[in-house]
N, C-alpha and C. Protein backbone atom coordinates (compact mmCIF):
# COMPACT_ATOMS: atom_id res chain seq x y z
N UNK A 1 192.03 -25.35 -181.33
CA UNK A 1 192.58 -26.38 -180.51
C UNK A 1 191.65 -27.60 -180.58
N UNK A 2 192.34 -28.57 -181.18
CA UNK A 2 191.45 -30.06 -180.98
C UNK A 2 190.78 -30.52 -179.30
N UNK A 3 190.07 -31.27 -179.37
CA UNK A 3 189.71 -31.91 -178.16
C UNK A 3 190.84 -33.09 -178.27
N UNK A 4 191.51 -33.45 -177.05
CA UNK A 4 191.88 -34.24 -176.79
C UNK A 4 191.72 -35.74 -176.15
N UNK A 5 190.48 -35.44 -176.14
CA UNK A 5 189.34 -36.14 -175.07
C UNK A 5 189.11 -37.23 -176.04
N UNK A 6 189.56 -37.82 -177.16
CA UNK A 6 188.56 -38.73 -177.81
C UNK A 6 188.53 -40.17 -177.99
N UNK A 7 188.69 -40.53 -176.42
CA UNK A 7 188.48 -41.79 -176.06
C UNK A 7 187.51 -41.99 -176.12
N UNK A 8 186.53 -43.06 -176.71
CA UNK A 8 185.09 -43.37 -177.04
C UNK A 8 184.60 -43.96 -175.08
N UNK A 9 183.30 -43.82 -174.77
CA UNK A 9 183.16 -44.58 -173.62
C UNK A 9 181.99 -45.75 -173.71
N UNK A 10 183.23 -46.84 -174.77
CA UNK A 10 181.84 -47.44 -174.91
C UNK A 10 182.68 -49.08 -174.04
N UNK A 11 182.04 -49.67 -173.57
CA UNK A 11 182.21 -51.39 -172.98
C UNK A 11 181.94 -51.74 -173.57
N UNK A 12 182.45 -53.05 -173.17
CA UNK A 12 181.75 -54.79 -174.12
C UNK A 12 180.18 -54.79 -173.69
N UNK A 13 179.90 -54.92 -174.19
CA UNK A 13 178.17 -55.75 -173.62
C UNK A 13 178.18 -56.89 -173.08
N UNK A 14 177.44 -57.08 -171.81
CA UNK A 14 177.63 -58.59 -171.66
C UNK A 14 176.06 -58.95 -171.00
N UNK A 15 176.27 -60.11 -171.41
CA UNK A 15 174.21 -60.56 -170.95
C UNK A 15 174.48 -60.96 -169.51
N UNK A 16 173.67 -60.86 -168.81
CA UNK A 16 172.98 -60.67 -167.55
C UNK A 16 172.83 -62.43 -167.43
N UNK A 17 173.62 -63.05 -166.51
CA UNK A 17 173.00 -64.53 -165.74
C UNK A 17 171.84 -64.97 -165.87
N UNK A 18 171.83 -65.78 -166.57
CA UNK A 18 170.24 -66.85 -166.21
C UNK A 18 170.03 -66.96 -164.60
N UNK A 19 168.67 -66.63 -164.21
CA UNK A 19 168.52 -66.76 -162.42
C UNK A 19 167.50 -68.18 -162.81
N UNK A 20 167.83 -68.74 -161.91
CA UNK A 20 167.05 -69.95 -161.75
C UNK A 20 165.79 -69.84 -160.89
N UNK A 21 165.07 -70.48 -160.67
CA UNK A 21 163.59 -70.46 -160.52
C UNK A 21 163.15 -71.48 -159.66
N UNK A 22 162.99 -71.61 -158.70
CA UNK A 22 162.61 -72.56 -157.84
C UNK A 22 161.57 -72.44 -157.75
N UNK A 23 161.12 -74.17 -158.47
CA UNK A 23 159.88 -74.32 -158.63
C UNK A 23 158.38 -74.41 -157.31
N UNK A 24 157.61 -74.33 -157.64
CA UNK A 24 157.07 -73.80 -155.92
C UNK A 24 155.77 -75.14 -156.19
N UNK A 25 155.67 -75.64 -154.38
CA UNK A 25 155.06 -76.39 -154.60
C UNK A 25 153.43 -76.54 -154.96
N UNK A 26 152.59 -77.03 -156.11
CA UNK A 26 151.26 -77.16 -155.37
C UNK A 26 150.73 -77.35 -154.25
N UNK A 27 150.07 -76.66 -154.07
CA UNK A 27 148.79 -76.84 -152.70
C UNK A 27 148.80 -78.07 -152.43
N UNK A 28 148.78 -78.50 -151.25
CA UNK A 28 148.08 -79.95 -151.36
C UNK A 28 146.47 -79.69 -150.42
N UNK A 29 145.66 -80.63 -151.25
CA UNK A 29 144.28 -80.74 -150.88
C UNK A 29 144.03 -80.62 -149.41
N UNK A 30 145.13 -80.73 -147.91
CA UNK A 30 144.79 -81.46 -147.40
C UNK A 30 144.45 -80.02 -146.17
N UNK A 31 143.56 -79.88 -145.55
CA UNK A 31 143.27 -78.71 -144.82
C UNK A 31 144.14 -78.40 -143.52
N UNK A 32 144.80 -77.40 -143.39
CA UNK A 32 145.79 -77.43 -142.52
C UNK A 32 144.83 -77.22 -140.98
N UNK A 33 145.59 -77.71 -140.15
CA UNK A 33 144.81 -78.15 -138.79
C UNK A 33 145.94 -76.76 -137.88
N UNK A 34 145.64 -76.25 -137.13
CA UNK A 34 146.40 -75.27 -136.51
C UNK A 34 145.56 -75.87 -134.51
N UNK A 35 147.37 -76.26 -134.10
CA UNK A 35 146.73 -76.78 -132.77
C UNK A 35 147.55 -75.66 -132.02
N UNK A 36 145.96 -74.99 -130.74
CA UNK A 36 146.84 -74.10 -129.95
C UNK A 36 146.94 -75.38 -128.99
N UNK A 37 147.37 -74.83 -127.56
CA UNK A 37 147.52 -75.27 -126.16
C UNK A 37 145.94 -74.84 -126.01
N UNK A 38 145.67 -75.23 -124.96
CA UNK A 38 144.67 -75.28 -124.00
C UNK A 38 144.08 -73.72 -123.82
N UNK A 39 145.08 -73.25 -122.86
CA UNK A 39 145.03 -71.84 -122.57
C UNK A 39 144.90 -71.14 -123.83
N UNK A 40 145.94 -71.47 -124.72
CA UNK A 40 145.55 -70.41 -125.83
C UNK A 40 144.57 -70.07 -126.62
N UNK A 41 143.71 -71.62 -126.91
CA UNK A 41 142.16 -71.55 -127.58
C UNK A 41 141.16 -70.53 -126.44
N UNK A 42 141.33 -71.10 -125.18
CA UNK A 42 140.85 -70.54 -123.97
C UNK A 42 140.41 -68.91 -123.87
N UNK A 43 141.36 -68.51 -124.51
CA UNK A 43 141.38 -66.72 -124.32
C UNK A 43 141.35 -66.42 -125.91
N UNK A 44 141.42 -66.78 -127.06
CA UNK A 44 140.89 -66.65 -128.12
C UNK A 44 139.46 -67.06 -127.93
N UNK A 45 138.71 -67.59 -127.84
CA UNK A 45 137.38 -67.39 -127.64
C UNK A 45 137.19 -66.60 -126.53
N UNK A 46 137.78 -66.52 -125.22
CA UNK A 46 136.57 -65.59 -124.76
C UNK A 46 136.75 -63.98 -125.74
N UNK A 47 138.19 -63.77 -126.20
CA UNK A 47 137.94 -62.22 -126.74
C UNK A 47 137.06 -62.74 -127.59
N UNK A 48 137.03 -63.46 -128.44
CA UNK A 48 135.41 -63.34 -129.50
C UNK A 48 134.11 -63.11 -128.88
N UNK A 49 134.32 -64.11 -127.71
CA UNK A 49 132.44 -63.96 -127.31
C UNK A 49 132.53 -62.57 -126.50
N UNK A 50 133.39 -61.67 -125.87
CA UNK A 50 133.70 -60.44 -125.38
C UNK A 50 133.40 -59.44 -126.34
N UNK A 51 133.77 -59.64 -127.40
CA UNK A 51 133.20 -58.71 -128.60
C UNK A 51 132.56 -59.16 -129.16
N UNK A 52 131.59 -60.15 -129.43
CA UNK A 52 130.27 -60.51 -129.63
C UNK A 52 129.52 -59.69 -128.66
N UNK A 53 129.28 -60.21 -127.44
CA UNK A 53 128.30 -59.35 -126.66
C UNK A 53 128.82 -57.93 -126.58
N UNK A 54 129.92 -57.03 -126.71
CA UNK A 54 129.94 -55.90 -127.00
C UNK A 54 129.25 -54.94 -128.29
N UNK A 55 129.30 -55.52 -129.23
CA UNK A 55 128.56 -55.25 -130.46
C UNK A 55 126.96 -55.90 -129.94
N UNK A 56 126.58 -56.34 -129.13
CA UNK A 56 125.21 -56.64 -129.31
C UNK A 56 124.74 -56.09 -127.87
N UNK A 57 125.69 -55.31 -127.38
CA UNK A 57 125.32 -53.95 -126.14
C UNK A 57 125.36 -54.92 -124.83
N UNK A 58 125.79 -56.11 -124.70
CA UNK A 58 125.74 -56.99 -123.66
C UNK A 58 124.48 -57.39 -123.77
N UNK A 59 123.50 -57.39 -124.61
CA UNK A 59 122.22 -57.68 -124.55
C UNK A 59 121.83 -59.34 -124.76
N UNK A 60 121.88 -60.04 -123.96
CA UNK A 60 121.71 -61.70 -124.29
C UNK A 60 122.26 -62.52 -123.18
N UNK A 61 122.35 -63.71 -123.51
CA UNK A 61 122.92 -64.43 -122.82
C UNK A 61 124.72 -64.48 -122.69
N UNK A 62 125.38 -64.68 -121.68
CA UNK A 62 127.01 -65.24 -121.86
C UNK A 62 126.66 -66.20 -122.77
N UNK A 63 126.27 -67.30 -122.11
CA UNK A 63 126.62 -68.88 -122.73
C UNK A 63 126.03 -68.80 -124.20
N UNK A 64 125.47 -68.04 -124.30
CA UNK A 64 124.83 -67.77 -126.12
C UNK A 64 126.45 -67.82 -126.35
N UNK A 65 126.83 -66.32 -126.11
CA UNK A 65 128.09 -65.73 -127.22
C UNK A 65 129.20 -66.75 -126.79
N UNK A 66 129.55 -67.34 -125.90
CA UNK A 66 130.47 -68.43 -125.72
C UNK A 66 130.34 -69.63 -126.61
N UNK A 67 129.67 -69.94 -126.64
CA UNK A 67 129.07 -71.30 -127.82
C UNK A 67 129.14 -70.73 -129.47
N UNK A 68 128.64 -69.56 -129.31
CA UNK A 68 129.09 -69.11 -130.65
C UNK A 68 130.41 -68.57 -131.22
N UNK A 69 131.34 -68.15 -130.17
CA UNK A 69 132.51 -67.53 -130.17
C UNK A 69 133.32 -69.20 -130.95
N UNK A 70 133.06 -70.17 -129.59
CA UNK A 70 133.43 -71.39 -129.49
C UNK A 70 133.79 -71.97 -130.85
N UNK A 71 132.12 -71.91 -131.62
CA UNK A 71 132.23 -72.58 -132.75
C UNK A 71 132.94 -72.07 -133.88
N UNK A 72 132.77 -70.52 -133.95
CA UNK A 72 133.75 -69.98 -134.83
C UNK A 72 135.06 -69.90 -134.72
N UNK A 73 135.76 -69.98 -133.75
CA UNK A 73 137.28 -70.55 -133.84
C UNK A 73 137.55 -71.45 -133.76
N UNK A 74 136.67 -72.52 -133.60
CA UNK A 74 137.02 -73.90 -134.05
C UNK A 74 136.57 -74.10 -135.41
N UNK A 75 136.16 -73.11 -135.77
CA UNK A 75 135.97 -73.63 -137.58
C UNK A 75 137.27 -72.88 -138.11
N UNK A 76 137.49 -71.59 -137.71
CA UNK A 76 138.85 -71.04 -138.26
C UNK A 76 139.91 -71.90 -137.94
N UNK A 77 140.08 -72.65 -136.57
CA UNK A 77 141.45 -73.32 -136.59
C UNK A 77 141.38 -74.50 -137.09
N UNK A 78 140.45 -75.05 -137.95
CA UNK A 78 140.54 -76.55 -138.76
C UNK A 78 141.20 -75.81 -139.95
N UNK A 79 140.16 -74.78 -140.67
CA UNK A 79 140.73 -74.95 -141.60
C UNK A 79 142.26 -74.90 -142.40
């Protein structure tokens, strides 16, 4: 008994769409400035200077780790 089956299973081929590419912009030089509110810089530094003097056993001054907390998130939020 023959197979009856002998329809081939082949398709057309067809190429796949060109996707387009949106071109992305250069950087620009210019350093992004990130402005909180008041309050919000407010309590981002104290948790820094809070875990500053935790890692240093509370051993020092507040106003040390406040001034230092201070300056380091004001250097993170310029840049």
């Amino acid at each position: 008994m023959a197979n009856t089956n002998t329809k081939a299973a082949t398709s057309p081929k067809t190429t796949p769409a060109k996707k387009t590419v949106a071109s992305k912009k250069a950087p620009s030089n210019k350093s992004a400035h990130i402005d909180l509110g008041n309050e919000s810089r407010y309590k981002i530094i104290q948790d820094a200077a809070y875990f500053m003097a935790e890692r240093n056993n509370f051993a020092g001054e507040p106003q040390t780790f406040w001034l230092e907390a201070e300056a380091q998130v004001s250097g993170l939020l310029s840049q």
